[in-house]
Protein backbone atom coordinates (compact mmCIF):
# COMPACT_ATOMS: atom_id res chain seq x y z
CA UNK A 1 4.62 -11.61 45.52
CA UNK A 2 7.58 -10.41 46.99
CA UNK A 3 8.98 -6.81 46.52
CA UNK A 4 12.08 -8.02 45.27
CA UNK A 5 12.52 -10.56 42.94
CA UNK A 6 15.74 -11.68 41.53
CA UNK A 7 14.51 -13.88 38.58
CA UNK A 8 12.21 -10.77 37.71
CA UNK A 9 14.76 -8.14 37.65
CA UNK A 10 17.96 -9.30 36.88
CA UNK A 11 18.50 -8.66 32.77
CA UNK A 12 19.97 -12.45 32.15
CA UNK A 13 16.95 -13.95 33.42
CA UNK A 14 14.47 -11.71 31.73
CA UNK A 15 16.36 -12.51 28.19
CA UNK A 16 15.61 -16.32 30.03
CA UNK A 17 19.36 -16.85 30.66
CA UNK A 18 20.77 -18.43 33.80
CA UNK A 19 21.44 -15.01 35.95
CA UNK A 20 25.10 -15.44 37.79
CA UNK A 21 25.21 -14.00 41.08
CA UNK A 22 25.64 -10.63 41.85
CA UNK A 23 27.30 -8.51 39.02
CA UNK A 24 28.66 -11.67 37.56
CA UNK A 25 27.27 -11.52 33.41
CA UNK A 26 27.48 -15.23 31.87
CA UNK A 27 29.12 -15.94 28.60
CA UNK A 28 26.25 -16.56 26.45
CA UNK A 29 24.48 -13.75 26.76
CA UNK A 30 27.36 -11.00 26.41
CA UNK A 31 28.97 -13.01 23.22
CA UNK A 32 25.16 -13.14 21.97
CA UNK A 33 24.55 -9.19 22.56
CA UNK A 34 28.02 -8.52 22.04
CA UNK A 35 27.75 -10.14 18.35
CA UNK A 36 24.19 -7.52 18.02
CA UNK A 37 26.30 -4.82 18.72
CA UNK A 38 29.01 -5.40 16.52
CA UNK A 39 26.51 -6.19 14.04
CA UNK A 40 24.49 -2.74 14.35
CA UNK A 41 27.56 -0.79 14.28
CA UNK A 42 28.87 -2.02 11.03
CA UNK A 43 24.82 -1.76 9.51
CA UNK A 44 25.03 2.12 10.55
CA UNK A 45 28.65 2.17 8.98
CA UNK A 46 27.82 0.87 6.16
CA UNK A 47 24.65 2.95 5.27
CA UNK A 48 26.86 6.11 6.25
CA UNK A 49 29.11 4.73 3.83
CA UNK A 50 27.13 4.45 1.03
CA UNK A 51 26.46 8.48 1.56
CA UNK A 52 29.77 10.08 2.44
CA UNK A 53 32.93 8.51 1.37
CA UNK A 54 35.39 9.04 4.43
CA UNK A 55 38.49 7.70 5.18
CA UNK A 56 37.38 7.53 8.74
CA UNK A 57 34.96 4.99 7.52
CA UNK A 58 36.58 2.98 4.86
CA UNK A 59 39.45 2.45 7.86
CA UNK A 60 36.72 -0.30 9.04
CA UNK A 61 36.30 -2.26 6.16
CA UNK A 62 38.50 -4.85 4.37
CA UNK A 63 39.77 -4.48 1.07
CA UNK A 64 39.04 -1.59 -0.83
CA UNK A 65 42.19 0.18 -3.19
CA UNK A 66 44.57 -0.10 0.01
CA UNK A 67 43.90 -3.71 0.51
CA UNK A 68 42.99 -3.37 4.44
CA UNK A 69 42.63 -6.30 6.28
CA UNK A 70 39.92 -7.65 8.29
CA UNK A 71 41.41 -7.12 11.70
CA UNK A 72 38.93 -4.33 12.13
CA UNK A 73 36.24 -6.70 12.24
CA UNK A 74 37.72 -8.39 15.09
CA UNK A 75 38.77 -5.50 17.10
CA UNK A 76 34.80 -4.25 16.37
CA UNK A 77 33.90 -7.68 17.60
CA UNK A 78 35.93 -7.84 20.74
CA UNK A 79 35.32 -4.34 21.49
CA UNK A 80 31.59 -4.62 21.19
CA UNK A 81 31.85 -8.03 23.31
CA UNK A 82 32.98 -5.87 26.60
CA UNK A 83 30.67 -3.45 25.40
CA UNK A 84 28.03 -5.83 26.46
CA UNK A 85 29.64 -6.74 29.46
CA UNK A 86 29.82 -3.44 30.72
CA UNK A 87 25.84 -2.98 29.64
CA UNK A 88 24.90 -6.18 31.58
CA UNK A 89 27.29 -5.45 34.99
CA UNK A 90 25.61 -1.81 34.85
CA UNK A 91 22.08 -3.29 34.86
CA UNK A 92 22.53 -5.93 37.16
CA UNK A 93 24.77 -3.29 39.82
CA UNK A 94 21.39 -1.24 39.51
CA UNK A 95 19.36 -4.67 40.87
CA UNK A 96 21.70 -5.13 43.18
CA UNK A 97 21.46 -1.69 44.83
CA UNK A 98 17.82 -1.56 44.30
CA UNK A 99 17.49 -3.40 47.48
CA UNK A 100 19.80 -1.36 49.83
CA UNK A 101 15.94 0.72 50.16
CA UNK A 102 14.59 -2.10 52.60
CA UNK A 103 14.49 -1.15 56.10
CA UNK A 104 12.55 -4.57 58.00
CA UNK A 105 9.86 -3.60 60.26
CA UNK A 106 11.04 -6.08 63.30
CA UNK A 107 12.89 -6.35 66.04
CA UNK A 108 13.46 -9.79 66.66
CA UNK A 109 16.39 -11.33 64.79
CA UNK A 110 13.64 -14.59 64.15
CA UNK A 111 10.82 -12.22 62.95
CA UNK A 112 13.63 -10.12 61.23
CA UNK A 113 14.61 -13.60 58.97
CA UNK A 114 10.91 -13.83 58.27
CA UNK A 115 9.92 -10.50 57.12
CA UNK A 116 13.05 -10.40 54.98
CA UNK A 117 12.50 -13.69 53.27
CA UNK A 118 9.29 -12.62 53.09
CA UNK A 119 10.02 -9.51 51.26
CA UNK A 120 12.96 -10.64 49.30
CA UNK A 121 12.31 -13.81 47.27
CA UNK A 122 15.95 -15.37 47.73
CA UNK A 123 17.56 -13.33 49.70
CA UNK A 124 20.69 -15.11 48.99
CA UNK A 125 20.70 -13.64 45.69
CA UNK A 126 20.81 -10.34 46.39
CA UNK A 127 24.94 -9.03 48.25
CA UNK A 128 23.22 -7.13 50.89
CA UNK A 129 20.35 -9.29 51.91
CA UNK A 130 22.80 -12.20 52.18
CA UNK A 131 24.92 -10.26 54.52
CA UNK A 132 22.09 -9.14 56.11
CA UNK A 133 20.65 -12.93 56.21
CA UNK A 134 23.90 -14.05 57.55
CA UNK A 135 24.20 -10.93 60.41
CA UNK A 136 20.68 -12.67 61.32
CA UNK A 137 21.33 -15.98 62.19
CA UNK A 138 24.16 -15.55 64.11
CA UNK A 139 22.10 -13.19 66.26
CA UNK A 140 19.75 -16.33 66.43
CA UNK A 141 22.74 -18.09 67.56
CA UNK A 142 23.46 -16.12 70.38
CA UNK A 143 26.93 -14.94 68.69
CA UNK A 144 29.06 -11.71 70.37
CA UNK A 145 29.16 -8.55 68.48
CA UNK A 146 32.73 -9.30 68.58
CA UNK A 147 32.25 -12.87 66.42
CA UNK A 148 30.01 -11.32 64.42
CA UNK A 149 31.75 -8.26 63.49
CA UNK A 150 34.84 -11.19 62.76
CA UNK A 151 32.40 -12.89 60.63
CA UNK A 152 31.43 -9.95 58.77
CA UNK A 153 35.16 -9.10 57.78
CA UNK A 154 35.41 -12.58 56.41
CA UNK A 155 31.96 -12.31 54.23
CA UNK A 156 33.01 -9.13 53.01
CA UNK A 157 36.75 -9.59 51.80
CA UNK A 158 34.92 -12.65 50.58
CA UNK A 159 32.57 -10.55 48.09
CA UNK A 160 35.26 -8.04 47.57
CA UNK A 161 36.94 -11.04 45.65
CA UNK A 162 34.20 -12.28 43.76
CA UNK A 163 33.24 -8.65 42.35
CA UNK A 164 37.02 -8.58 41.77
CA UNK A 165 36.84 -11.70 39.68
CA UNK A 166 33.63 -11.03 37.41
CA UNK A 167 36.21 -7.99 35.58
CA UNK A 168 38.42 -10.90 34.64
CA UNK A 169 37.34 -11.58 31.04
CA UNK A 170 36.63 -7.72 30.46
CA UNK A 171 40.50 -6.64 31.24
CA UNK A 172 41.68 -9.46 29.41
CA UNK A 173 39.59 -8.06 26.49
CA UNK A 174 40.39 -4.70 26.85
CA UNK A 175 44.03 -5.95 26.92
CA UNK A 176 43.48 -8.14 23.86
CA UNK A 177 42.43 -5.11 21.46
CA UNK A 178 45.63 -3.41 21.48
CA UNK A 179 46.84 -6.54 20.31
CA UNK A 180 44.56 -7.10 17.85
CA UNK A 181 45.48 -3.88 16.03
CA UNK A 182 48.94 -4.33 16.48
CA UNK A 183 48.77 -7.66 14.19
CA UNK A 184 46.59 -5.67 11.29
CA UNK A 185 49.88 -2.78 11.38
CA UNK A 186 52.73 -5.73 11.48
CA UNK A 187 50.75 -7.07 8.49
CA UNK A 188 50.04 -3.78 6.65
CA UNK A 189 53.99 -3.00 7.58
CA UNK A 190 54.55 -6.40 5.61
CA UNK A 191 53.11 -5.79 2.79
CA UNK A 192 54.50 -2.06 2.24
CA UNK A 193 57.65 -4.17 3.23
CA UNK A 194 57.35 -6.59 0.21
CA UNK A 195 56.35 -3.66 -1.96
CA UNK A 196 58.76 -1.94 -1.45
CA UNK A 197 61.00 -5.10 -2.38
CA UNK A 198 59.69 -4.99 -5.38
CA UNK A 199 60.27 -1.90 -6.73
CA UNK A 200 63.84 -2.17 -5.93
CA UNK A 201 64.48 -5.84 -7.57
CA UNK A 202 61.94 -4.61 -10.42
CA UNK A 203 63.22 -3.73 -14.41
CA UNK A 204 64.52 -0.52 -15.29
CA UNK A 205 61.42 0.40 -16.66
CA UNK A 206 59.76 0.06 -12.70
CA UNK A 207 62.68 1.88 -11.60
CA UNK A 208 61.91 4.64 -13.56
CA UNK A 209 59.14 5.11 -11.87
CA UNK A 210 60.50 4.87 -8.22
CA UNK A 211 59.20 7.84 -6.57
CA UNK A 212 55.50 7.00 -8.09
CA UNK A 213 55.66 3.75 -6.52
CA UNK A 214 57.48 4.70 -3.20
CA UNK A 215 54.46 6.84 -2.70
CA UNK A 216 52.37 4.26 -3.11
CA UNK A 217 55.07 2.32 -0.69
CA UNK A 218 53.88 5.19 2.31
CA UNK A 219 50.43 5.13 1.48
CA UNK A 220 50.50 1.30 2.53
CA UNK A 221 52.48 2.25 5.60
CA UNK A 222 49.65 4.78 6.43
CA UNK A 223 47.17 2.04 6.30
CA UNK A 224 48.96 -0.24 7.81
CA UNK A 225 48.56 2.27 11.49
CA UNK A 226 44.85 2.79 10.68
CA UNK A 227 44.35 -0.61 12.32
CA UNK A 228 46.38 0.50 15.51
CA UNK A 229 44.61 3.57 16.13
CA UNK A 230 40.88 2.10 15.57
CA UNK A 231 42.37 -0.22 18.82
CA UNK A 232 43.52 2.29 20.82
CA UNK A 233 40.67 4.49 20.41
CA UNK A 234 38.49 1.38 21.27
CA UNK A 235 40.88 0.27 24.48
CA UNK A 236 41.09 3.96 25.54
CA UNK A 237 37.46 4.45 25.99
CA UNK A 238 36.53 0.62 27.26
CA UNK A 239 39.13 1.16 30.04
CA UNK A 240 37.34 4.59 30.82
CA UNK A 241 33.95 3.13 31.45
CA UNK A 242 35.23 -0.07 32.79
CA UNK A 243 36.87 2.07 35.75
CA UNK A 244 34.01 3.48 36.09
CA UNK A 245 32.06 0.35 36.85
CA UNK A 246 34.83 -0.70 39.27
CA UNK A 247 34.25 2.82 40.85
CA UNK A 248 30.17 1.95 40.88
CA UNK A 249 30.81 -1.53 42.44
CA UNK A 250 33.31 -0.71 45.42
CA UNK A 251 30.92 1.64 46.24
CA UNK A 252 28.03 -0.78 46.56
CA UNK A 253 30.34 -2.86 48.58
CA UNK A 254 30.92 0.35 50.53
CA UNK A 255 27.06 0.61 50.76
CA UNK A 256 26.32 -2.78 52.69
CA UNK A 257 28.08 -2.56 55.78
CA UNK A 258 25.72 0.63 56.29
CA UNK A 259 22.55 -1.77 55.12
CA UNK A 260 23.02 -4.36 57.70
CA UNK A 261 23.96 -1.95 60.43
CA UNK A 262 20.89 -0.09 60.07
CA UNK A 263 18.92 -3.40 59.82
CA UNK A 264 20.53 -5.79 62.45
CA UNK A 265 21.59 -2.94 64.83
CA UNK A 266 18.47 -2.64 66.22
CA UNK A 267 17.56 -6.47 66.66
CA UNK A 268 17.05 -7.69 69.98
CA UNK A 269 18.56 -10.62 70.43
C-alpha cells in the first residue's frame, strides 16, 4: 500500500463523496454538513432556551411577542454553510501538506518517477507531487534548467489560480450574510413603519394613548437591528478565519517550490 493515499485521506472521500482536487470542497458535502451544523446550533439554542430566557437568544428565533422574522434562520444557515467549507478546506490543506515530508531515495529522474508513484498512489492528486511529477519528466526529456524553471512558473501561477478559485462560493457567502440581515431590519423597519401609521390615523381613544404605543413603535425598531447585528457578528468572524485559510494556503503554495527543489535538484539527468 502506498504511504500516501488520496482516496484514504482526503475527508470527501472518507464521507464516500467525490474528493475535488486539492483544497477544492464539493457542493454536496458542505450544504450536507453545513445543514448539521446549522441544525446543532439551533438544538443547543433551543435547550439553553428552555433554561435562561435571554434576549441574546430569543434574537434567533421567529415570532415570539416582537414578531421576529425568520431571517435568522437563514443567516444561521448560510453562515454555518461556509462554516463547513472552511472545516473541509482546513482538513484537506492538512492532506495536502502531509506529503511535503517525502524526500525520494533516487537519483535518477526514471527511478525518481518510480519510487514516487510508488510511494504516492496518484501522485497527480496531491499539488506538490504533481509538480514534482511534472519537474520529472521533463528531466526525462532532456529539458534545460532554463525550460524547466519556465515551465515551473507556468504550473505554479497555474495552481495559484485554482486555490484562488475554490474561495469563490465562500466570499460570495460571507458577502451574502450582511445582506441577509439587512432584509430582516428593512422588514422589522416596515413594520414599526406601519405601526407607527397606525397610531397616528387611529381614534381618539388610540391617541390617547400615544406615548404607550410609540414605545411599543421603538421596541419594534430595536428588533428590527437584532437581525443586522446577528449578520455582522457572523460575517465579521467568517471573514477572520477565512483569511486565515488564505494565509494557510499561500503558504503551502510557498512550500512546493522548496519540495521539488529538494527532490529534483539532486536528479541526474
Amino acid at each position: 500500500m502506498s504511504e500516501w493515499c488520496f482516496t484514504r485521506l482526503d475527508p470527501e472521500e472518507k464521507l464516500g463523496l467525490r474528493g475535488v482536487k486539492y483544497t477544492g470542497v464539493g457542493n454536496v458535502g458542505a450544504m450536507t454538513l453545513g445543514v448539521v451544523l446549522a441544525a446543532l446550533f439551533y438544538g443547543v439554542l433551543t435547550l439553553l432556551r428552555q433554561r435562561w430566557h435571554w434576549a441574546g437568544l430569543e434574537m434567533f428565533f421567529h415570532g415570539g411577542a416582537a414578531g421576529r422574522s425568520f431571517i435568522p434562520y437563514l443567516t444561521v444557515l448560510l453562515s454555518m454553510w461556509t462554516t463547513a467549507i472552511l472545516i473541509f478546506k482546513r482538513r484537506k490543506l492538512r492532506v495536502q501538506r502531509s506529503v511535503l515530508k517525502l524526500q525520494l531515495a533516487q537519483d535518477a529522474p526514471e527511478a525518481m518517477l518510480r519510487e514516487l508513484e510508488n510511494r504516492v498512489d496518484a501522485p497527480d492528486d496531491f499539488l506538490a507531487t504533481r509538480r514534482l511529477k511534472l519537474e520529472l519528466r521533463r528531466r526525462c526529456d532532456g529539458l534545460s534548467r532554463v525550460e524547466c524553471a519556465e515551465m515551473r512558473k507556468i504550473a505554479a501561477e497555474m495552481d495559484e489560480k485554482y486555490l484562488e478559485s475554490t474561495f469563490t462560493l465562500p466570499r460570495g457567502l460571507i458577502w451574502a450574510i450582511p445582506v441577509t440581515g439587512f432584509i430582516g431590519t428593512v422588514v422589522g423597519l416596515a413594520r414599526a413603519v406601519g405601526g407607527f401609521g397606525m397610531v397616528l390615523t387611529g381614534s381618539g381613544e388610540q391617541a390617547a394613548r400615544l406615548r404607550d404605543a410609540l414605545g411599543s413603535v421603538t421596541g419594534a425598531l430595536a428588533v428590527a437591528f437584532e437581525t443586522t447585528l446577528i449578520a455582522l457578528a457572523a460575517a465579521l468572524i467568517l471573514q477572520l478565519l477565512l483569511t486565515m485559510q488564505i494565509k494557510a494556503e499561500e503558504d503551502l503554495l510557498d512550500a512546493v517550490p522548496d519540495f521539488v527543489d529538494r527532490n529534483a535538484d539532486g536528479a541526474q539527468g
